[in-house]
PDB file of N, CA and C in Angstrom:
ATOM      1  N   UNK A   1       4.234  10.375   5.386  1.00  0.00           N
ATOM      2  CA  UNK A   1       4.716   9.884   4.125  1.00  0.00           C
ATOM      3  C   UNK A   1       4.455   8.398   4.010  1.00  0.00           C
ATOM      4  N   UNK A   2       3.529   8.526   3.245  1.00  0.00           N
ATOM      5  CA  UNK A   2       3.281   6.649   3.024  1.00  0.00           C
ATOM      6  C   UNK A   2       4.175   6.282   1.664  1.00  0.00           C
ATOM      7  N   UNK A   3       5.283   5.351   2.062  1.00  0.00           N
ATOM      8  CA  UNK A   3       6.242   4.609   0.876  1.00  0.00           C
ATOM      9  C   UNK A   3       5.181   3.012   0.487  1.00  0.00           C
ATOM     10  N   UNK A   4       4.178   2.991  -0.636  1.00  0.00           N
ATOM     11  CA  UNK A   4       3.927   1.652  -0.757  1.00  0.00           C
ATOM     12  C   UNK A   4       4.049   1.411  -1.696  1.00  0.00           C
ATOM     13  N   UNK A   5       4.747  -0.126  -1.624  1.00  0.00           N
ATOM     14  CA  UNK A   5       4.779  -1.108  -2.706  1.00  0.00           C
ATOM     15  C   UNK A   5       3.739  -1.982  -3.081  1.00  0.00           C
ATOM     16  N   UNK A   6       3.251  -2.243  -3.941  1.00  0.00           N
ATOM     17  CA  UNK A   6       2.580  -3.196  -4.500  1.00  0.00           C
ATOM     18  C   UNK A   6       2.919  -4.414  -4.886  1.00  0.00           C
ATOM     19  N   UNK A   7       2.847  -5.499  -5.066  1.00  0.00           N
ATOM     20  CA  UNK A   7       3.561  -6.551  -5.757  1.00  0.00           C
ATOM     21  C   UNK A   7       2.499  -7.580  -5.942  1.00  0.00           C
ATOM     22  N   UNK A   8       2.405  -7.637  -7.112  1.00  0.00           N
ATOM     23  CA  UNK A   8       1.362  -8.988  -7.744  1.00  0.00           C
ATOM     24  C   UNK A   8       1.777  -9.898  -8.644  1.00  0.00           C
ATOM     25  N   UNK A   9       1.160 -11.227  -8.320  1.00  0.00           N
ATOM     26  CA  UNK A   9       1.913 -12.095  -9.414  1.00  0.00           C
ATOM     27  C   UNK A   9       1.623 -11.901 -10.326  1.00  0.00           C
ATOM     28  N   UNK A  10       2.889 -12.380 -11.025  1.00  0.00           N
ATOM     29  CA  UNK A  10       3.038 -11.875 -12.586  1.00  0.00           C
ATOM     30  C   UNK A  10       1.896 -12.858 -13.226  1.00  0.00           C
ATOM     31  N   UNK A  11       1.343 -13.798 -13.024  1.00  0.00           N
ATOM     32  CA  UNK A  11       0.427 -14.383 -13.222  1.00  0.00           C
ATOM     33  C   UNK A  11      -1.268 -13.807 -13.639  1.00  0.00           C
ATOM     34  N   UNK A  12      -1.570 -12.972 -12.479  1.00  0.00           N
ATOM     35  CA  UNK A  12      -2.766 -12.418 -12.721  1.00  0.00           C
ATOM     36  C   UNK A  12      -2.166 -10.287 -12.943  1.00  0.00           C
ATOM     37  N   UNK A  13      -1.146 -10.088 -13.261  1.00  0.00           N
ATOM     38  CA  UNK A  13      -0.888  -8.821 -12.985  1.00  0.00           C
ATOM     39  C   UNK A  13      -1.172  -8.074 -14.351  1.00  0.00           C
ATOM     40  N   UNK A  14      -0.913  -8.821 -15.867  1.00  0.00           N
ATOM     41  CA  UNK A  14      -1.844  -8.523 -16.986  1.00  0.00           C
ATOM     42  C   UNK A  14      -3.373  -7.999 -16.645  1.00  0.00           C
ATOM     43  N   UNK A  15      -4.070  -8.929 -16.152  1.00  0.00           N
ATOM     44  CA  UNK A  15      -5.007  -9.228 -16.408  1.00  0.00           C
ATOM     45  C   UNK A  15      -5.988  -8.058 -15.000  1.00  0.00           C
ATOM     46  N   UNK A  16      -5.105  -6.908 -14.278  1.00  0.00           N
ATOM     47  CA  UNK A  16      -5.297  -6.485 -13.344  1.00  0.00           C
ATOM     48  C   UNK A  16      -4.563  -5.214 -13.693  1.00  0.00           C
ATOM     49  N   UNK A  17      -3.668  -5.154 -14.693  1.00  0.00           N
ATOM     50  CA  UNK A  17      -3.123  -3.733 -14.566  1.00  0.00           C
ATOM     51  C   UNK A  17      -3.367  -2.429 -14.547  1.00  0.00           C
ATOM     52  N   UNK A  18      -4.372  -2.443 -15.650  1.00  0.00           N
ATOM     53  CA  UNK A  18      -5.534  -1.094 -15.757  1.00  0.00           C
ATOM     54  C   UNK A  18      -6.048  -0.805 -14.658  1.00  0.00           C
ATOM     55  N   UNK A  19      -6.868  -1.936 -13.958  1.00  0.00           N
ATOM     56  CA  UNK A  19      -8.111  -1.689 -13.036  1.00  0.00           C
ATOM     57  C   UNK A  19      -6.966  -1.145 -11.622  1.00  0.00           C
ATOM     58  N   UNK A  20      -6.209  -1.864 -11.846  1.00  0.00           N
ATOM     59  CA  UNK A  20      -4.661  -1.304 -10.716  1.00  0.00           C
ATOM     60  C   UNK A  20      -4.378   0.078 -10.629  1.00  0.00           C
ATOM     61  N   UNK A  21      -4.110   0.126 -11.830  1.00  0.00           N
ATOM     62  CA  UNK A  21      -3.257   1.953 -12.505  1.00  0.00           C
ATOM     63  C   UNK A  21      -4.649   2.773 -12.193  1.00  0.00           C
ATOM     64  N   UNK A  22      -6.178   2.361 -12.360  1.00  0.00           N
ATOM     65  CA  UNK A  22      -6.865   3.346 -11.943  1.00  0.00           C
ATOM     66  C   UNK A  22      -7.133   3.296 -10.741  1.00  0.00           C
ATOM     67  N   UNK A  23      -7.120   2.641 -10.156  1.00  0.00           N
ATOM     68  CA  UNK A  23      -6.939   2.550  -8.229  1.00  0.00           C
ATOM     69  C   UNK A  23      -6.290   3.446  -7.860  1.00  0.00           C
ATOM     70  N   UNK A  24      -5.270   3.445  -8.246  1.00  0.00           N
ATOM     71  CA  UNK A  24      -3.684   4.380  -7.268  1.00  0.00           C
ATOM     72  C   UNK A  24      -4.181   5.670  -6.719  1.00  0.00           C
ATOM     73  N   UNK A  25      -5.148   6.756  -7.650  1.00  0.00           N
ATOM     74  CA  UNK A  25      -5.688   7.926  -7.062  1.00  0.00           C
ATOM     75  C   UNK A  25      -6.432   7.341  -5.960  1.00  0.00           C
ATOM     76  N   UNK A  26      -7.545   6.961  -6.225  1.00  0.00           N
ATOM     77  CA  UNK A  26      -8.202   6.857  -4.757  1.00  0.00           C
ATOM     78  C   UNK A  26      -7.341   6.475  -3.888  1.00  0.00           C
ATOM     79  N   UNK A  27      -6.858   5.239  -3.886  1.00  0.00           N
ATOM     80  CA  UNK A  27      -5.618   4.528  -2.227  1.00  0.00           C
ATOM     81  C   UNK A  27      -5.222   5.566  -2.016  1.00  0.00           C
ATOM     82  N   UNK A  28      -4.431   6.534  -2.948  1.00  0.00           N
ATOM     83  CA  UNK A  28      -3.808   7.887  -1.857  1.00  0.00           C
ATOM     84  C   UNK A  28      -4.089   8.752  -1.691  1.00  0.00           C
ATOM     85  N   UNK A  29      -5.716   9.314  -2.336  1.00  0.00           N
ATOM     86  CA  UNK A  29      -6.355  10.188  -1.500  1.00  0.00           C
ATOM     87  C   UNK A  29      -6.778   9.440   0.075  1.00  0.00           C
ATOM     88  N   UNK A  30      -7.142   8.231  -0.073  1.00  0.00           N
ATOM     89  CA  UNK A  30      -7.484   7.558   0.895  1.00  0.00           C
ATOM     90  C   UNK A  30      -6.368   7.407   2.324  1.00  0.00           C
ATOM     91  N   UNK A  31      -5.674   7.094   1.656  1.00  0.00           N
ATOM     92  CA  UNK A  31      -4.162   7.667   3.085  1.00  0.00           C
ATOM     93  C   UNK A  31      -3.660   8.592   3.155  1.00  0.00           C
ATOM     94  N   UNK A  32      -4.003   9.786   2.262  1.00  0.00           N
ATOM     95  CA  UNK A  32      -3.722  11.260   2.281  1.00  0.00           C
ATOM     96  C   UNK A  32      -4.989  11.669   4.022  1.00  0.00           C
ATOM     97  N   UNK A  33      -6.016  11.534   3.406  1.00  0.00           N
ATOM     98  CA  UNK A  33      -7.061  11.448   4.055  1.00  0.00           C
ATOM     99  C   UNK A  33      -6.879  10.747   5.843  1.00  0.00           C
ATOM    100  N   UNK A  34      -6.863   9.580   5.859  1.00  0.00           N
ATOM    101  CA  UNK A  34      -6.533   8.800   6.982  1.00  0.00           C
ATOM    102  C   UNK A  34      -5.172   8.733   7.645  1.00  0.00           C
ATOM    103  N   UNK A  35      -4.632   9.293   6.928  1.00  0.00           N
ATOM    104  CA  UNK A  35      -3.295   9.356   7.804  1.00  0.00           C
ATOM    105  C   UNK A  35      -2.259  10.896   7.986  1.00  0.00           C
ATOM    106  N   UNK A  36      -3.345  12.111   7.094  1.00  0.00           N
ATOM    107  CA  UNK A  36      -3.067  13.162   7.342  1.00  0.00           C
ATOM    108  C   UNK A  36      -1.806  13.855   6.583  1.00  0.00           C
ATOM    109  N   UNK A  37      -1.937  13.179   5.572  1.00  0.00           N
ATOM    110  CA  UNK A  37      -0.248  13.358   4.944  1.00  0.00           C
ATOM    111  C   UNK A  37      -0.520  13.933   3.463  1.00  0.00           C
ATOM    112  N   UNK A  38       0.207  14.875   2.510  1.00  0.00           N
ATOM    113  CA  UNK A  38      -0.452  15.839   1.761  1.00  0.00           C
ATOM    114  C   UNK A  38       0.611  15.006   0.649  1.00  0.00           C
ATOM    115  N   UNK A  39       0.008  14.707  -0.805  1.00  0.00           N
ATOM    116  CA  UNK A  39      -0.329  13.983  -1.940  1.00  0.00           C
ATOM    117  C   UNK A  39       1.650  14.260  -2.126  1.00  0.00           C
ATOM    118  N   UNK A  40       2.098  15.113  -2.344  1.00  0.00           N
ATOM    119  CA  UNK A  40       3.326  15.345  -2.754  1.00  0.00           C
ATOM    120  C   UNK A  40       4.623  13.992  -1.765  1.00  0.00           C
ATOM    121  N   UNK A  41       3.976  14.056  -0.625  1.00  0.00           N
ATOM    122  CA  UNK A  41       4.558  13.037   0.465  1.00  0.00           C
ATOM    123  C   UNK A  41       4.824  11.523   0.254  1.00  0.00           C
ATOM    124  N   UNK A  42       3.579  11.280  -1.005  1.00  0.00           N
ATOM    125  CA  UNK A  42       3.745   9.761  -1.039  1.00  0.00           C
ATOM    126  C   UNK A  42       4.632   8.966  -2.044  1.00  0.00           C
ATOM    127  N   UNK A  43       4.577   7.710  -1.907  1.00  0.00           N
ATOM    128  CA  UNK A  43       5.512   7.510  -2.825  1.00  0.00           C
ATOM    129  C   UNK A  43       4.925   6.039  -3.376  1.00  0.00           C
ATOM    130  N   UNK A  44       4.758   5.585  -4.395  1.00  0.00           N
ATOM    131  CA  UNK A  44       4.192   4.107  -4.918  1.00  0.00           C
ATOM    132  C   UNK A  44       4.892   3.673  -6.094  1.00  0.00           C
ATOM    133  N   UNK A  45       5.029   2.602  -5.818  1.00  0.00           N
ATOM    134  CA  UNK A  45       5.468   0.966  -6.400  1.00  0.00           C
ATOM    135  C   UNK A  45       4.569   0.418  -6.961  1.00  0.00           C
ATOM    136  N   UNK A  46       4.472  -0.018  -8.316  1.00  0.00           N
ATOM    137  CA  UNK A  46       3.648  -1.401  -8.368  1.00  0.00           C
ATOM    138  C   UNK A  46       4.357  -2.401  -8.663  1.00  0.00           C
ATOM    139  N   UNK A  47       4.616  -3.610  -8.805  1.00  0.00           N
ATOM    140  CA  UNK A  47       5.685  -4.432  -9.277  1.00  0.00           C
ATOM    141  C   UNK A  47       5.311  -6.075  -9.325  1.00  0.00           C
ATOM    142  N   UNK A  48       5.329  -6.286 -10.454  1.00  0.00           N
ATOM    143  CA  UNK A  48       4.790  -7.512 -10.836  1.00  0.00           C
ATOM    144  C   UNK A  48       6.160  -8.647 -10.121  1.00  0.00           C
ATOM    145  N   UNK A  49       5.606  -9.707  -9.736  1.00  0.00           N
ATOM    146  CA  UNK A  49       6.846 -10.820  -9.163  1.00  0.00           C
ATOM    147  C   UNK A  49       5.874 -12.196  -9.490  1.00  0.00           C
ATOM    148  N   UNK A  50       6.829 -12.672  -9.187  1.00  0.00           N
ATOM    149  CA  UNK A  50       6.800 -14.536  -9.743  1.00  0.00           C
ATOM    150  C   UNK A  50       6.841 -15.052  -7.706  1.00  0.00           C
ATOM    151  N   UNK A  51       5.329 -14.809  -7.847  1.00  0.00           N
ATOM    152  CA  UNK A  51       5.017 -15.169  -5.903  1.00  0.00           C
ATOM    153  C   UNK A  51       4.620 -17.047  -5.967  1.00  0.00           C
ATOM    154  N   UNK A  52       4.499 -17.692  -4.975  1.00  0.00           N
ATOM    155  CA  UNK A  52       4.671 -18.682  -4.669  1.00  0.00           C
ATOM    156  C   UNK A  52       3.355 -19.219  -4.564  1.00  0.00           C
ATOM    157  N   UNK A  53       2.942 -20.300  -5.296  1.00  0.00           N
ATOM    158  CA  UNK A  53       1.417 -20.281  -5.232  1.00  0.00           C
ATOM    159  C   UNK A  53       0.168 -20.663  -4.056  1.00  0.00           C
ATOM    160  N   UNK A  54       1.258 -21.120  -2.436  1.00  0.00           N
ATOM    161  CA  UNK A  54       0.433 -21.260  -1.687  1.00  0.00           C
ATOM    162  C   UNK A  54       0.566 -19.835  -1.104  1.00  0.00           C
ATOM    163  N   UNK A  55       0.891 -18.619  -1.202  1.00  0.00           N
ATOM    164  CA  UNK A  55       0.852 -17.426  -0.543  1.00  0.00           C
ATOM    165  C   UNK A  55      -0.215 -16.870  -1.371  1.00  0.00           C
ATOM    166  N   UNK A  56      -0.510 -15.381  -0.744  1.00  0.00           N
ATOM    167  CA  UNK A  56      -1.534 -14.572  -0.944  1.00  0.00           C
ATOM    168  C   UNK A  56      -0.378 -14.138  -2.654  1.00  0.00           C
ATOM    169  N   UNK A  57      -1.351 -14.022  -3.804  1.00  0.00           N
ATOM    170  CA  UNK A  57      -1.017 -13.148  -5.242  1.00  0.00           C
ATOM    171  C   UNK A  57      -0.471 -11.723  -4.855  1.00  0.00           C
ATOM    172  N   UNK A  58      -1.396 -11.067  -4.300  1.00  0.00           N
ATOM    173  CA  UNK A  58      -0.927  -9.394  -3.974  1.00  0.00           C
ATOM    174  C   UNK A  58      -0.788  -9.529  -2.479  1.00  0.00           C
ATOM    175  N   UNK A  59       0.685  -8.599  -2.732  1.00  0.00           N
ATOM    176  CA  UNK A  59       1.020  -8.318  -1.202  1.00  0.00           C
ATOM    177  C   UNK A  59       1.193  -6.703  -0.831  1.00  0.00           C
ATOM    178  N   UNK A  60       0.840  -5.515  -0.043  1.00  0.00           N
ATOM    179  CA  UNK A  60       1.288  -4.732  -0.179  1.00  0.00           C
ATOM    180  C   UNK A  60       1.869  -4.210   1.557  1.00  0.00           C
ATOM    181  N   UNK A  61       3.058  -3.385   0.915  1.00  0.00           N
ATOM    182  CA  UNK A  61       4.111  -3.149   2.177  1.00  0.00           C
ATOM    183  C   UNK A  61       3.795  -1.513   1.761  1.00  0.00           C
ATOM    184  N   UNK A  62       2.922  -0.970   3.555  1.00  0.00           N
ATOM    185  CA  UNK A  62       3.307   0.110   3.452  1.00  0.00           C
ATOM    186  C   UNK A  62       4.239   0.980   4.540  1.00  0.00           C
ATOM    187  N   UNK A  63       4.996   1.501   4.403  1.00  0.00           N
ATOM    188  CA  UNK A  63       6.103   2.003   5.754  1.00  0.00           C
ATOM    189  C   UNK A  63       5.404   3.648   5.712  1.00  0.00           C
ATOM    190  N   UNK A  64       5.062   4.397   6.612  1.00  0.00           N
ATOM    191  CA  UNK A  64       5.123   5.160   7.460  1.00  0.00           C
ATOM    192  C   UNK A  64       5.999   5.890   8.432  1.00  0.00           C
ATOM    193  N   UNK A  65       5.908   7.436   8.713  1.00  0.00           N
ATOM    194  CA  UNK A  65       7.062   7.895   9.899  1.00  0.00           C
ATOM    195  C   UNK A  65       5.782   7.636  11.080  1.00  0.00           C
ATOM    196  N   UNK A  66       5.871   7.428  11.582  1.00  0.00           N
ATOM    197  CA  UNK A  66       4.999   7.667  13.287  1.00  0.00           C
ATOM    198  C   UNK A  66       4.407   8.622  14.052  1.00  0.00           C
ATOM    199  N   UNK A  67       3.607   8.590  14.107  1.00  0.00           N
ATOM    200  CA  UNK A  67       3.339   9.761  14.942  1.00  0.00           C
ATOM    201  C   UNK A  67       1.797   9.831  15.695  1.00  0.00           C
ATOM    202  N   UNK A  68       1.796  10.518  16.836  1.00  0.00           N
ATOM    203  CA  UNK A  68       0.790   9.868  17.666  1.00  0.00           C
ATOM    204  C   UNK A  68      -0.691   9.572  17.736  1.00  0.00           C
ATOM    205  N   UNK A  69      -1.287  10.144  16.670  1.00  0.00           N
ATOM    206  CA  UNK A  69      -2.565   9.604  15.940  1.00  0.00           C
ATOM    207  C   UNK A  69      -2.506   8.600  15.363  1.00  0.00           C
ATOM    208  N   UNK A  70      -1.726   8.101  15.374  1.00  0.00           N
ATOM    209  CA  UNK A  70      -1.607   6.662  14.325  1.00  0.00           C
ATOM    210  C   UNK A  70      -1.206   5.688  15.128  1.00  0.00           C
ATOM    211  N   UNK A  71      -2.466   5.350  16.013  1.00  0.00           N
ATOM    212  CA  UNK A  71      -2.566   4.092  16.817  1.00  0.00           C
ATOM    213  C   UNK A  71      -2.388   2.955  16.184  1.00  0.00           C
ATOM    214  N   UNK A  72      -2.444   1.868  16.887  1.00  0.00           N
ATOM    215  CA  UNK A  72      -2.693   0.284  16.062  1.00  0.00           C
ATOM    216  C   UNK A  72      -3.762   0.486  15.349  1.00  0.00           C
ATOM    217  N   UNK A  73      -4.940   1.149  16.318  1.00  0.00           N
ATOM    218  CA  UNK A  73      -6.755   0.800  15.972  1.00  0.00           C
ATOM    219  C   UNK A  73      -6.752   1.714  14.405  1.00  0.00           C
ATOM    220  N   UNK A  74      -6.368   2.594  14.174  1.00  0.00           N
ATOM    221  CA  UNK A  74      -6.352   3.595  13.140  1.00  0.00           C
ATOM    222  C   UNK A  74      -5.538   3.050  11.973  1.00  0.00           C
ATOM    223  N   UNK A  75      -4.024   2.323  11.969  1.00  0.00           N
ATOM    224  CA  UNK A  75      -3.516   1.698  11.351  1.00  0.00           C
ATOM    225  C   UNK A  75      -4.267   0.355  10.484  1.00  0.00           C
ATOM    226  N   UNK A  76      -4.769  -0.481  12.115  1.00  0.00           N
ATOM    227  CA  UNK A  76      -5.739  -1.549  11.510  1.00  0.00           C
ATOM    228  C   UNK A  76      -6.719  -1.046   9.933  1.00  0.00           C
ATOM    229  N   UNK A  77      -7.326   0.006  10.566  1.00  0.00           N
ATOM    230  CA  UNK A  77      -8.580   0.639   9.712  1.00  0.00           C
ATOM    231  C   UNK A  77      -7.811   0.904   8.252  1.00  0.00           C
ATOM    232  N   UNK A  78      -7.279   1.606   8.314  1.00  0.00           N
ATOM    233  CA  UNK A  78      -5.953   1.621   7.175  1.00  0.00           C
ATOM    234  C   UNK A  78      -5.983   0.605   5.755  1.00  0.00           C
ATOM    235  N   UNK A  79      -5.585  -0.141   7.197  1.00  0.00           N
ATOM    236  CA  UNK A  79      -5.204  -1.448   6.323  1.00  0.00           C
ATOM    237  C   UNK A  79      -6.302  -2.363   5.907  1.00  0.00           C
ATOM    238  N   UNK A  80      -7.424  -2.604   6.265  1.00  0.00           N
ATOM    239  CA  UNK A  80      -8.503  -2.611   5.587  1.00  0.00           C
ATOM    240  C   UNK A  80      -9.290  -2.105   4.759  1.00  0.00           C
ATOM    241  N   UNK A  81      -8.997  -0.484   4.708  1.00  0.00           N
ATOM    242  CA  UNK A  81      -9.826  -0.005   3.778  1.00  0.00           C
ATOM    243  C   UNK A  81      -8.831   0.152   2.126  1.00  0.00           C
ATOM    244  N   UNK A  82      -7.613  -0.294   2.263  1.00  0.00           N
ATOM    245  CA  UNK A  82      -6.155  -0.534   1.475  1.00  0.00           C
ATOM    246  C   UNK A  82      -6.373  -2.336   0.975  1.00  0.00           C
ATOM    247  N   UNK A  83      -6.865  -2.633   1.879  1.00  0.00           N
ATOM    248  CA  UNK A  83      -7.005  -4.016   1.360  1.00  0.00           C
ATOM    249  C   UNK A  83      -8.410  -4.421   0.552  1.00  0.00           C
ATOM    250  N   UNK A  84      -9.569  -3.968   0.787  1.00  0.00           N
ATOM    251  CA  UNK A  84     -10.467  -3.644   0.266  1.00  0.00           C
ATOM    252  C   UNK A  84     -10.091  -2.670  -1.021  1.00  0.00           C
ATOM    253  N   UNK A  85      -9.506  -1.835  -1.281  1.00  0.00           N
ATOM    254  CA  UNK A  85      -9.179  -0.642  -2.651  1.00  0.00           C
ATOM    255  C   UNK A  85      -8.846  -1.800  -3.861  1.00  0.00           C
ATOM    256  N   UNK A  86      -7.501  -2.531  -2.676  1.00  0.00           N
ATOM    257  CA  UNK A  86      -6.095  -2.975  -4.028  1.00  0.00           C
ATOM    258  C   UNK A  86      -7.287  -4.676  -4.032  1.00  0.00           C
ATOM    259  N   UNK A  87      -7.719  -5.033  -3.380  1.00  0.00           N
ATOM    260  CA  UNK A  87      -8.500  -6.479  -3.497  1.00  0.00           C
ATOM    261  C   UNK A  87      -9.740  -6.360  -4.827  1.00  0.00           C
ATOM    262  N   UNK A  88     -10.194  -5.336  -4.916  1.00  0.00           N
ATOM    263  CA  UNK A  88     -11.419  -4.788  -6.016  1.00  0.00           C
ATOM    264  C   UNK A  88     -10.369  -4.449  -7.024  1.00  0.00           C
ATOM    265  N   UNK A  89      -9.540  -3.638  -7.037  1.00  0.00           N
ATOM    266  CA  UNK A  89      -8.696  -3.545  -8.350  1.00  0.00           C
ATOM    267  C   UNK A  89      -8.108  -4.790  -8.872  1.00  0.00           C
ATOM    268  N   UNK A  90      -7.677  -5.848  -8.019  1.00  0.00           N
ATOM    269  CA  UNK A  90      -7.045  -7.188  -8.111  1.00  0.00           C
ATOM    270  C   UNK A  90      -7.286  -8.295  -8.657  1.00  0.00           C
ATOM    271  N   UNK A  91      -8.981  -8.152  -8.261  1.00  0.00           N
ATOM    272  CA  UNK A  91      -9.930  -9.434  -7.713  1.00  0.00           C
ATOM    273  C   UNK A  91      -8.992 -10.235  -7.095  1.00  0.00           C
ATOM    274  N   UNK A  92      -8.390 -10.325  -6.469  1.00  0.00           N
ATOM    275  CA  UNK A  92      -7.413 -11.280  -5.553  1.00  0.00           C
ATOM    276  C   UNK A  92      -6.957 -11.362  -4.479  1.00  0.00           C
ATOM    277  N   UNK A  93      -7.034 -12.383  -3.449  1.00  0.00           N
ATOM    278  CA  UNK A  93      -6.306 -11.943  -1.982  1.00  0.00           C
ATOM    279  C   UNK A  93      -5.424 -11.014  -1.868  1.00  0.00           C
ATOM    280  N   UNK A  94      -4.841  -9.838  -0.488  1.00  0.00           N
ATOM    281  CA  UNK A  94      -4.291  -8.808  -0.670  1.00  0.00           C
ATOM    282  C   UNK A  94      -4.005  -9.009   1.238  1.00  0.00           C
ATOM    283  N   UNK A  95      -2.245  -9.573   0.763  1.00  0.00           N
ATOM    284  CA  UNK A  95      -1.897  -9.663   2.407  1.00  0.00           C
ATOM    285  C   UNK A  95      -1.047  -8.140   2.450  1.00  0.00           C
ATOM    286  N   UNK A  96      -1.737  -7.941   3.358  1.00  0.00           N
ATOM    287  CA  UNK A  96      -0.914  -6.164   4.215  1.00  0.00           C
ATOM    288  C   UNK A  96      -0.188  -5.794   5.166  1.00  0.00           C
ATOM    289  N   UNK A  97       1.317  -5.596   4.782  1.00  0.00           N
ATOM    290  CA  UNK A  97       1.951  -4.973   5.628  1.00  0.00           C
ATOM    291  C   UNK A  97       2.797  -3.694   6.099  1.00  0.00           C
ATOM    292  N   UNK A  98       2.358  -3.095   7.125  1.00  0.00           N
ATOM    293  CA  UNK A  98       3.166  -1.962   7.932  1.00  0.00           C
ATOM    294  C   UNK A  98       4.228  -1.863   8.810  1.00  0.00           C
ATOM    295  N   UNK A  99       5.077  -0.765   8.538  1.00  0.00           N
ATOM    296  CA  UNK A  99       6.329  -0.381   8.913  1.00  0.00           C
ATOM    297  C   UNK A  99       6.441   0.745   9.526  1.00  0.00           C
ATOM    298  N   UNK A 100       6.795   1.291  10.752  1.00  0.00           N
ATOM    299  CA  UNK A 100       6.931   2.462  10.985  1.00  0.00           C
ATOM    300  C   UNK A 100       8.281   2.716  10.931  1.00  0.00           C
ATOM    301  N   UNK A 101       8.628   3.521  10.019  1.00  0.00           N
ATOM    302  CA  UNK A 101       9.975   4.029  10.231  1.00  0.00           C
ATOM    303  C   UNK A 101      10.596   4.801  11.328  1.00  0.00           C
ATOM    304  N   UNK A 102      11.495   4.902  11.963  1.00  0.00           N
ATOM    305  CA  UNK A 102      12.624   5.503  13.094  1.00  0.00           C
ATOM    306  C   UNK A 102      13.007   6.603  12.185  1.00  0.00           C
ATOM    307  N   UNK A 103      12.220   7.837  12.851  1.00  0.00           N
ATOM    308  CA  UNK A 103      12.670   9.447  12.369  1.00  0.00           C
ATOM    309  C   UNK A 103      13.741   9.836  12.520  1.00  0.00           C
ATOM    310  N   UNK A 104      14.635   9.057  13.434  1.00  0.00           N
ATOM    311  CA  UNK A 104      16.261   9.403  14.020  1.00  0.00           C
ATOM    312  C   UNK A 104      16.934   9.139  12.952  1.00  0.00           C
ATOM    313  N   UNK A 105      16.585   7.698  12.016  1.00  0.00           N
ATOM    314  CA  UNK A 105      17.515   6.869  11.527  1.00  0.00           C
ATOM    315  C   UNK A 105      16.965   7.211   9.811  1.00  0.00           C
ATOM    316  N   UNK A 106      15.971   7.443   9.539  1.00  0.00           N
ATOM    317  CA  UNK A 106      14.820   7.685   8.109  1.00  0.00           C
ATOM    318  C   UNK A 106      15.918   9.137   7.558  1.00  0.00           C
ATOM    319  N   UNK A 107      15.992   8.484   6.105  1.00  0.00           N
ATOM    320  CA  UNK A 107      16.423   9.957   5.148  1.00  0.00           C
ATOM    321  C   UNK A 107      15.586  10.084   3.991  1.00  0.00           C
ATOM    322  N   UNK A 108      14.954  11.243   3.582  1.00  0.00           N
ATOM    323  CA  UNK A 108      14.748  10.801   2.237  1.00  0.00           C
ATOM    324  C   UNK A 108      15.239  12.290   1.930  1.00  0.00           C
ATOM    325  N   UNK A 109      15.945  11.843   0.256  1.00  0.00           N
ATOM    326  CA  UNK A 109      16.163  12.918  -0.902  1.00  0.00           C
ATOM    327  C   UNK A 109      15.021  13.128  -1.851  1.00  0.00           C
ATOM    328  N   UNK A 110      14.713  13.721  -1.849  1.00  0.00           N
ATOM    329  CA  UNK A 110      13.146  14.260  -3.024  1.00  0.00           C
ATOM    330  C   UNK A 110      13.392  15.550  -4.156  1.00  0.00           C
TER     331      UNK A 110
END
């Protein structure tokens, strides 16, 4: 289950929203794909914010449950080919981050 948020400044997030909104299929066939997890599982955010102008414009947080194919090296890949998707939909830097969630402690209602 990939939970990702998106968040772009509200600055360039007009001017990116379309090319954004048509992204979203591919990114999650793309982590459907790479991380083995079936389309109903995922969950996405986009969300415009008022970011700080020496940081990266788009940031995206994605959390994950764990499990043992999903090395660092595979994660890395991930997150490059996620940063490359949302960076072409963006035109804009795209800092990336992952979470593995604790299956003991993780609930979700659906």
């Amino acid at each position: 289950m990939p939970n990702v948020k998106i968040y772009v400044d509200e600055a360039i997030y007009a001017g990116c929203r379309d090319r954004l909104s048509g992204a979203l299929r591919p990114i999650r066939d793309m982590l459907c794909e790479d991380l083995t997890v079936d389309a109903p599982a995922c969950q996405f955010a986009v969300i415009p914010v008022l970011a700080m102008p020496d940081l990266p414009p788009v940031n995206v947080e994605i959390a994950i449950m764990p499990r043992p194919e999903r090395t660092r090296q595979v994660l890395l890949a991930v997150c490059a080919k996620l940063r490359e998707l949302v960076g072409a939909a963006t035109g804009a830097h795209v800092a990336i981050r992952v979470t593995t969630l604790d299956p003991e402690t993780y609930i979700a209602l659906k």
